[in-house]
C-alpha atoms as a PDB file:
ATOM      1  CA  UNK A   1     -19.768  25.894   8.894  1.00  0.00           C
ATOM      2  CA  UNK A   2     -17.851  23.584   6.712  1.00  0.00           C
ATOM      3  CA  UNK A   3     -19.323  22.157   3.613  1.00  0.00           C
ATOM      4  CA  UNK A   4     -19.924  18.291   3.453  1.00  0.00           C
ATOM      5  CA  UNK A   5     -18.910  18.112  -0.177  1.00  0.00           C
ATOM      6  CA  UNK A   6     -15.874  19.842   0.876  1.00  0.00           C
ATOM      7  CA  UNK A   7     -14.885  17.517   3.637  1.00  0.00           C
ATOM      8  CA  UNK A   8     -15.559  14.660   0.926  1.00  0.00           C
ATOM      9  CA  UNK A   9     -13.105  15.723  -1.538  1.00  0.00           C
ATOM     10  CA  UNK A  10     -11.061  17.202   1.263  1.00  0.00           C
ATOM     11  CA  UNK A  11     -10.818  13.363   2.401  1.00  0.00           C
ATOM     12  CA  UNK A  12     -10.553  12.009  -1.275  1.00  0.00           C
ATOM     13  CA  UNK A  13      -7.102  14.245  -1.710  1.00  0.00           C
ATOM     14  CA  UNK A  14      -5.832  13.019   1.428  1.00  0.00           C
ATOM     15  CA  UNK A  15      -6.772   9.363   0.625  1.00  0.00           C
ATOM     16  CA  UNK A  16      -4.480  10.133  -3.029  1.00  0.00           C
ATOM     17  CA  UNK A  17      -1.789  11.373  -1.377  1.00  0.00           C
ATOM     18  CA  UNK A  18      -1.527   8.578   0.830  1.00  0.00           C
ATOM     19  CA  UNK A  19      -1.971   5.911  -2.189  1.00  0.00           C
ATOM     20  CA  UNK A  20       1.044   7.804  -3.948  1.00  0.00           C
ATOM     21  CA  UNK A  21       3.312   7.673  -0.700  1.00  0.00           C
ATOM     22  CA  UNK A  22       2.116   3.801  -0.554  1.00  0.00           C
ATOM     23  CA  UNK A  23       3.186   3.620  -4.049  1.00  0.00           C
ATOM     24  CA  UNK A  24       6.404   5.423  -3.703  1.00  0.00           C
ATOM     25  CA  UNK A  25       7.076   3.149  -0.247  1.00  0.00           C
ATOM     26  CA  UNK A  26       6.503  -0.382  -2.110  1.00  0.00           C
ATOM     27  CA  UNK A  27       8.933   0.949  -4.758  1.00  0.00           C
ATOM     28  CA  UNK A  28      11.648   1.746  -2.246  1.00  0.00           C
ATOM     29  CA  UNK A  29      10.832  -1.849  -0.975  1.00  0.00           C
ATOM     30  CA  UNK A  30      11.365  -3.374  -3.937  1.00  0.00           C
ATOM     31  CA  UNK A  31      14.841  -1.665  -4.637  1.00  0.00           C
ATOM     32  CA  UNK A  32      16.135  -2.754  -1.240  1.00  0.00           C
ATOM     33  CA  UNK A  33      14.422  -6.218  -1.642  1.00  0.00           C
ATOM     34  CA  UNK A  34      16.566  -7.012  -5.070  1.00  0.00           C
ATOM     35  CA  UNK A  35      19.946  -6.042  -2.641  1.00  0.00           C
ATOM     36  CA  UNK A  36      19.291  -8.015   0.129  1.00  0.00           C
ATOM     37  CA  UNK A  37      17.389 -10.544  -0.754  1.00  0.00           C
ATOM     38  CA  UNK A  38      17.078 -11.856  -4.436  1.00  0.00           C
ATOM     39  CA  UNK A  39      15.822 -15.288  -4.306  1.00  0.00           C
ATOM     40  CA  UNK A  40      12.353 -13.132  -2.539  1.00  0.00           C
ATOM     41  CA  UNK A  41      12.403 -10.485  -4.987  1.00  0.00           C
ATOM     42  CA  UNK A  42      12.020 -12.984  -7.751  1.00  0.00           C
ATOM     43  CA  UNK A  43       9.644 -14.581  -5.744  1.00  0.00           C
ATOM     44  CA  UNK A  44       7.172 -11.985  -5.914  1.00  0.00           C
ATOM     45  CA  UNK A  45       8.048 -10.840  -8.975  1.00  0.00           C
ATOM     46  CA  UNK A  46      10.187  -7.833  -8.318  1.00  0.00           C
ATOM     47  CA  UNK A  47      11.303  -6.923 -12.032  1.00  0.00           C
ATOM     48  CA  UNK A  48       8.211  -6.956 -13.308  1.00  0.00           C
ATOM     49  CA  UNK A  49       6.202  -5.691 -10.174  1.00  0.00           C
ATOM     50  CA  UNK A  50       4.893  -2.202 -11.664  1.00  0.00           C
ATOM     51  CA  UNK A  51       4.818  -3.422 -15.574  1.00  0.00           C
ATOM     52  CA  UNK A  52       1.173  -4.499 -17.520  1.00  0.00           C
ATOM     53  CA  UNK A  53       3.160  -7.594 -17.898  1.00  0.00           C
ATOM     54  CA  UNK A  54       3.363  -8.447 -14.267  1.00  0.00           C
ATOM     55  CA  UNK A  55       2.258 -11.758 -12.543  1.00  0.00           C
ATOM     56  CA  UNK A  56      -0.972 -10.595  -9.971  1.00  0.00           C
ATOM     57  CA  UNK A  57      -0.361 -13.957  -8.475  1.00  0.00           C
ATOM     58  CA  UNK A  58       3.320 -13.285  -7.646  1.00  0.00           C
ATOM     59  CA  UNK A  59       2.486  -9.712  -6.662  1.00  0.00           C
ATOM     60  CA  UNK A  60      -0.088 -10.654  -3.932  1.00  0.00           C
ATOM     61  CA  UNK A  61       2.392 -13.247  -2.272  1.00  0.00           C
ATOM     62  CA  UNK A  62       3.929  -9.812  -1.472  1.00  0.00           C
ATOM     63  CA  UNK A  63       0.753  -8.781  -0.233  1.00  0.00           C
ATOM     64  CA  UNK A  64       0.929 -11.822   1.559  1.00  0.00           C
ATOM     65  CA  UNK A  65       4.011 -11.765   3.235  1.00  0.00           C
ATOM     66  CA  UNK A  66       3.962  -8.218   4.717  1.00  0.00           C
ATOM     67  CA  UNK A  67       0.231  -8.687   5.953  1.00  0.00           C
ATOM     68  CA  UNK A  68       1.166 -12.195   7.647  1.00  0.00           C
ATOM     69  CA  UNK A  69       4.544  -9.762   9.077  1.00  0.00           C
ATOM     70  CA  UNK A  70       6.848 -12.841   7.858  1.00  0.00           C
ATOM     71  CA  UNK A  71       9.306 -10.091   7.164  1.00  0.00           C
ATOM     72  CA  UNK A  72      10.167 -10.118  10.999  1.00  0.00           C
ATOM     73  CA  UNK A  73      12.716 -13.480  10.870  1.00  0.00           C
ATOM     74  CA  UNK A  74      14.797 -11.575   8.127  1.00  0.00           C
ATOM     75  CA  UNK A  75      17.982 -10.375   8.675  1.00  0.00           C
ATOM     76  CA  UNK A  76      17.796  -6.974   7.094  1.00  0.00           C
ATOM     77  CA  UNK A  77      16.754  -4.652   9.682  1.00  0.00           C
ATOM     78  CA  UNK A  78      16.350  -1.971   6.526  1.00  0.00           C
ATOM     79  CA  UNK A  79      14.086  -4.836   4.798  1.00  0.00           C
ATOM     80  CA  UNK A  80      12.253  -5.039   8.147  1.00  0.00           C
ATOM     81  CA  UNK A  81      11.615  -0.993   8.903  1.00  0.00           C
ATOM     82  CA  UNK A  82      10.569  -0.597   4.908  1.00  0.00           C
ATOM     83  CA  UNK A  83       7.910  -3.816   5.975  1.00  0.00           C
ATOM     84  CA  UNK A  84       6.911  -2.143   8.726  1.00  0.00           C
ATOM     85  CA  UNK A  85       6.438   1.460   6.939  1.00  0.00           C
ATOM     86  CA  UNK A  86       4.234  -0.259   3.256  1.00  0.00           C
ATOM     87  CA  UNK A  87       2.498  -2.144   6.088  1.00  0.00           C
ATOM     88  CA  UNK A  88       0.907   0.863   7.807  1.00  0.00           C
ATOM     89  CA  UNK A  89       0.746   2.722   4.794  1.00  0.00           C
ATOM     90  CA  UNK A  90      -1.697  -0.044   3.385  1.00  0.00           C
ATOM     91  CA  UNK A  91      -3.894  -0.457   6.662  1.00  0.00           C
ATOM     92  CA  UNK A  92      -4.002   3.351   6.439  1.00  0.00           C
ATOM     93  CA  UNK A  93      -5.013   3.913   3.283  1.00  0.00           C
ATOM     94  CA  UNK A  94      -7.681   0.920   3.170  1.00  0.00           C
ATOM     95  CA  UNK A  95      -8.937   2.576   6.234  1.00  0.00           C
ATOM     96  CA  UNK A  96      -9.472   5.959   4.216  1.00  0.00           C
ATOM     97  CA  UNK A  97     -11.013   4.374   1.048  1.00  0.00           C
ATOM     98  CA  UNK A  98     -13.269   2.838   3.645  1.00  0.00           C
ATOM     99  CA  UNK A  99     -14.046   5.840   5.016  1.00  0.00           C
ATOM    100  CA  UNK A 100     -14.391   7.675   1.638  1.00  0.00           C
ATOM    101  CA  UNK A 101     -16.740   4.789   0.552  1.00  0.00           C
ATOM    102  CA  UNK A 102     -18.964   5.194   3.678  1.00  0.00           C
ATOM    103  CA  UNK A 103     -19.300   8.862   2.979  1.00  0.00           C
ATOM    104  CA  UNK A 104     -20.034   8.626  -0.186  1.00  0.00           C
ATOM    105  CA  UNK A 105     -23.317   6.446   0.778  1.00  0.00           C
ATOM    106  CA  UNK A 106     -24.180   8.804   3.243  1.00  0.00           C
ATOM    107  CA  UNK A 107     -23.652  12.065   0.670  1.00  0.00           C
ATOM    108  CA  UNK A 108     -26.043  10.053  -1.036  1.00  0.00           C
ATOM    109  CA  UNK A 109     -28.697   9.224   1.456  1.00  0.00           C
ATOM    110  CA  UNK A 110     -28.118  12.700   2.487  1.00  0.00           C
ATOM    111  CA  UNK A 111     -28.738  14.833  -0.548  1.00  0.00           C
END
């Protein structure tokens, strides 16, 4: 029988290795965001996206726009498919850390 603490970190790894993909997706974003479209990538702060001296405010109009899907109307269809890809990643990986979170409140009710 498989071990309940297992599947927990089991799910934990796989919930990392989605946030680095995510990461690694929103940086390709970025680089094809500053060649098709600069006016946006200063917009949400493109330069200084990943830096400690980064604007959250800017960085969450990001958030913004490929939650709303506002990237549909733009005429990169690279811009559009790298939208589409951070998009899912995100939904996925909020739907893990969920997941991780409500197994971690029944690991403790359990034990």
């Amino acid at each position: 029988m498989i071990s309940p603490v297992a599947l927990f970190w089991a799910l934990c790894f796989v919930c990392v290795v989605n946030m680095l993909r995510y990461y690694s997706s929103l940086r390709a974003l970025l680089v094809v965001l500053r060649g098709c479209d600069p006016l946006l990538y200063q917009y949400v702060d493109g330069g200084g996206f990943f830096t400690a001296h980064g604007q959250p405010s800017k960085q969450i109009r990001l958030v913004r726009y490929i939650y709303a899907q506002r990237y549909n109307d733009h005429h990169d269809p690279e811009f559009i498919r790298r939208c589409e890809r951070v998009r899912g990643q995100f939904v996925l990986t909020t739907a893990l850390v969920g997941l991780i979170l409500i197994s971690m409140m029944a690991m403790l009710i359990w034990y």
